[in-house]
C-alpha atoms as a PDB file:
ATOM      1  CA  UNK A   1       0.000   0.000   0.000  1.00  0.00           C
ATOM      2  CA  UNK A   2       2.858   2.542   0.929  1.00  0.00           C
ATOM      3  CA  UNK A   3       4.524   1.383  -2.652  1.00  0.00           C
ATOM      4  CA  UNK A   4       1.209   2.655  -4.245  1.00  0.00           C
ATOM      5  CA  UNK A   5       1.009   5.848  -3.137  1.00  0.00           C
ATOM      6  CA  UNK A   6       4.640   7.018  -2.976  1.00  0.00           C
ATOM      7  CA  UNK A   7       4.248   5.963  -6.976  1.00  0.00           C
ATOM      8  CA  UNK A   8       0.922   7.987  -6.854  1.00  0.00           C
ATOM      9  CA  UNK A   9       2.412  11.304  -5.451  1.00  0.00           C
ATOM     10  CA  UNK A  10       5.697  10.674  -7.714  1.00  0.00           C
ATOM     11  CA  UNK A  11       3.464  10.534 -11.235  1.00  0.00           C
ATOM     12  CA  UNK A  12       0.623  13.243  -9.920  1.00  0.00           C
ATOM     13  CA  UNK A  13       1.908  16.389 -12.141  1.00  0.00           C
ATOM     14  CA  UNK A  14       2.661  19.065  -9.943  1.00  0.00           C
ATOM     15  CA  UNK A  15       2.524  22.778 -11.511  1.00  0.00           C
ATOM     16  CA  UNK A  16       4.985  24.744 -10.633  1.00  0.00           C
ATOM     17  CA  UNK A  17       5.853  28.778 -11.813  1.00  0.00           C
ATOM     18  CA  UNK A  18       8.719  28.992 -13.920  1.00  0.00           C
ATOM     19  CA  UNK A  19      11.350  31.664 -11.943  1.00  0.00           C
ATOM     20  CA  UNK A  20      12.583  34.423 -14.204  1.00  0.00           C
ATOM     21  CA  UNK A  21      14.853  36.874 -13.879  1.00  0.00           C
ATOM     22  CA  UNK A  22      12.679  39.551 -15.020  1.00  0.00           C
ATOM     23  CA  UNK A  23      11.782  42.416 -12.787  1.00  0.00           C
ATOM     24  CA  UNK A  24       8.224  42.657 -12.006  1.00  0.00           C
ATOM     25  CA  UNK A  25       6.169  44.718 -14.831  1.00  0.00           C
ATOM     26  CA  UNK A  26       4.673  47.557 -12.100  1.00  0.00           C
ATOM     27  CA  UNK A  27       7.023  47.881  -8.397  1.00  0.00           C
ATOM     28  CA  UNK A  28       4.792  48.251  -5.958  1.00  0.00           C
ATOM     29  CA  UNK A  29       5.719  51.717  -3.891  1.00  0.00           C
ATOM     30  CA  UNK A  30       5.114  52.460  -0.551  1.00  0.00           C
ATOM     31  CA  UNK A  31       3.054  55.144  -0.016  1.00  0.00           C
ATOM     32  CA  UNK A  32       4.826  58.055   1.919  1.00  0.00           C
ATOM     33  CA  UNK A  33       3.044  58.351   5.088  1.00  0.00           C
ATOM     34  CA  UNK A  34       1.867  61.770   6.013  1.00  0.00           C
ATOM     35  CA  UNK A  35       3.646  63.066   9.473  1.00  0.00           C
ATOM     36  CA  UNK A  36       0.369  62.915  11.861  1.00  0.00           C
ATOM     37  CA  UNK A  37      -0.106  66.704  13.793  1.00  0.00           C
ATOM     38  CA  UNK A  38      -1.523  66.909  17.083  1.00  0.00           C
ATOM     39  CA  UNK A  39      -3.893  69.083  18.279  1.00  0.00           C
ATOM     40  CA  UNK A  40      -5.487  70.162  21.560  1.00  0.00           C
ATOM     41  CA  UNK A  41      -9.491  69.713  21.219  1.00  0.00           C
ATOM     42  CA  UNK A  42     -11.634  70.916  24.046  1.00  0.00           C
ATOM     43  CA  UNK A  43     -13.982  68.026  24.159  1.00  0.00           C
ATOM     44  CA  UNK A  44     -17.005  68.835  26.879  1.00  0.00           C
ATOM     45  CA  UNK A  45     -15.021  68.257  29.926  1.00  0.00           C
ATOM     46  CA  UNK A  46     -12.315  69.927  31.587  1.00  0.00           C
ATOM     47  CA  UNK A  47      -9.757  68.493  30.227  1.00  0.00           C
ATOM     48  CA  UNK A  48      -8.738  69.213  26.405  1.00  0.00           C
ATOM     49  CA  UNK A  49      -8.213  66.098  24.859  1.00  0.00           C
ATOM     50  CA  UNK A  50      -5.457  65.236  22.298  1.00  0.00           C
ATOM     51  CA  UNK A  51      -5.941  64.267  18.421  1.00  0.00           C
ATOM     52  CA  UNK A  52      -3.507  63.860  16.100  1.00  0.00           C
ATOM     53  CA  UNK A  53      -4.457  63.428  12.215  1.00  0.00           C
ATOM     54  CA  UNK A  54      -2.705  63.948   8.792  1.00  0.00           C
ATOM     55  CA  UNK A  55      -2.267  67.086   7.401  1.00  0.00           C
ATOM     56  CA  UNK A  56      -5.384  66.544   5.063  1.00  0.00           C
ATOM     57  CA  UNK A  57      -7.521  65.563   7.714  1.00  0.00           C
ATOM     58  CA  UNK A  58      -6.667  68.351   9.496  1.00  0.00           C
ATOM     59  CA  UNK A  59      -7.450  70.782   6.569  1.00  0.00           C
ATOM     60  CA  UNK A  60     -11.068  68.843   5.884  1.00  0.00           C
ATOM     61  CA  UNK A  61     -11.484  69.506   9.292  1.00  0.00           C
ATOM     62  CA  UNK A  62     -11.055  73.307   9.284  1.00  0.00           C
ATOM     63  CA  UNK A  63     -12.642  73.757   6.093  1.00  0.00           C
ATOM     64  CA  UNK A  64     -16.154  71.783   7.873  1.00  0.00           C
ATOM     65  CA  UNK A  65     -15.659  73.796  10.656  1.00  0.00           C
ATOM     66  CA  UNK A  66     -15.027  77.071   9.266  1.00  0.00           C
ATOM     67  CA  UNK A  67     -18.554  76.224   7.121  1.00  0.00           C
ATOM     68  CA  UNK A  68     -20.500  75.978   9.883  1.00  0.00           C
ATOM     69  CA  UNK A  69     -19.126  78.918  11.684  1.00  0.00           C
ATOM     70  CA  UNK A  70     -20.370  81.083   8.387  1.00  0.00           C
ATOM     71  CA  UNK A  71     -23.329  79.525   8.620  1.00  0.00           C
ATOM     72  CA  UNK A  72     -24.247  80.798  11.746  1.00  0.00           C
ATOM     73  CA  UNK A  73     -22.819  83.617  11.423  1.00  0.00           C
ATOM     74  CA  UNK A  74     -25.561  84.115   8.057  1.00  0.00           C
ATOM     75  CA  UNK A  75     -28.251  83.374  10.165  1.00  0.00           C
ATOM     76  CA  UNK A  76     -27.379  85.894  12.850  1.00  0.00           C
ATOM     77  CA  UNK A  77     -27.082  88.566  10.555  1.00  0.00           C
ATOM     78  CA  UNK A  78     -30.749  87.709   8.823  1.00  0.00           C
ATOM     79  CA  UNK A  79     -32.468  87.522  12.002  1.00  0.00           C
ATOM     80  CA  UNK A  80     -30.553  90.653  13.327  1.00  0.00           C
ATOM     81  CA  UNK A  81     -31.235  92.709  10.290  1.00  0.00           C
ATOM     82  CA  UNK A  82     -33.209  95.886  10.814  1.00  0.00           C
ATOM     83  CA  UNK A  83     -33.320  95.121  14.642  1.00  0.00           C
ATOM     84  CA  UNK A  84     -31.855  98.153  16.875  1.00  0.00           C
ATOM     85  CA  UNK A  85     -29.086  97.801  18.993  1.00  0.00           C
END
């Protein structure tokens, strides 16, 4: 029985990838990692808490924030508008 299927696993084909010497078409780079910044966020308590994102985080951040700042800011001025101080 052991004969048979050490002849078995000798004549089963086995595929195997021809090694070249070629470079591969398309390296594969590393992305460069963003240095993460750090900010101080006051988060409802007493203590600020600290959070640290990528640049372009940080800049979708501000730009969301600054949005909503105008925005309430336009909705002050039409409810203020014509009312004396």
């Amino acid at each position: 029985m052991k004969y048979r299927v050490a002849v078995a696993l000798i004549l089963t084909p086995i595929g195997v990838k021809a090694q070249t010497s070629e470079a591969p078409a398309k390296a594969v780079e590393s992305p460069t990692k963003e240095k993460n910044i750090c900010r101080s966020m006051a988060t409802g308590s007493f203590m600020a808490t600290r959070v640290c994102n990528s640049a372009a985080a940080w800049r979708k951040f501000d730009g969301i924030t600054a949005d909503g700042a105008q925005q309430t800011r336009d909705v002050y001025r039409m409810t203020t508008i014509g009312v004396p101080h």
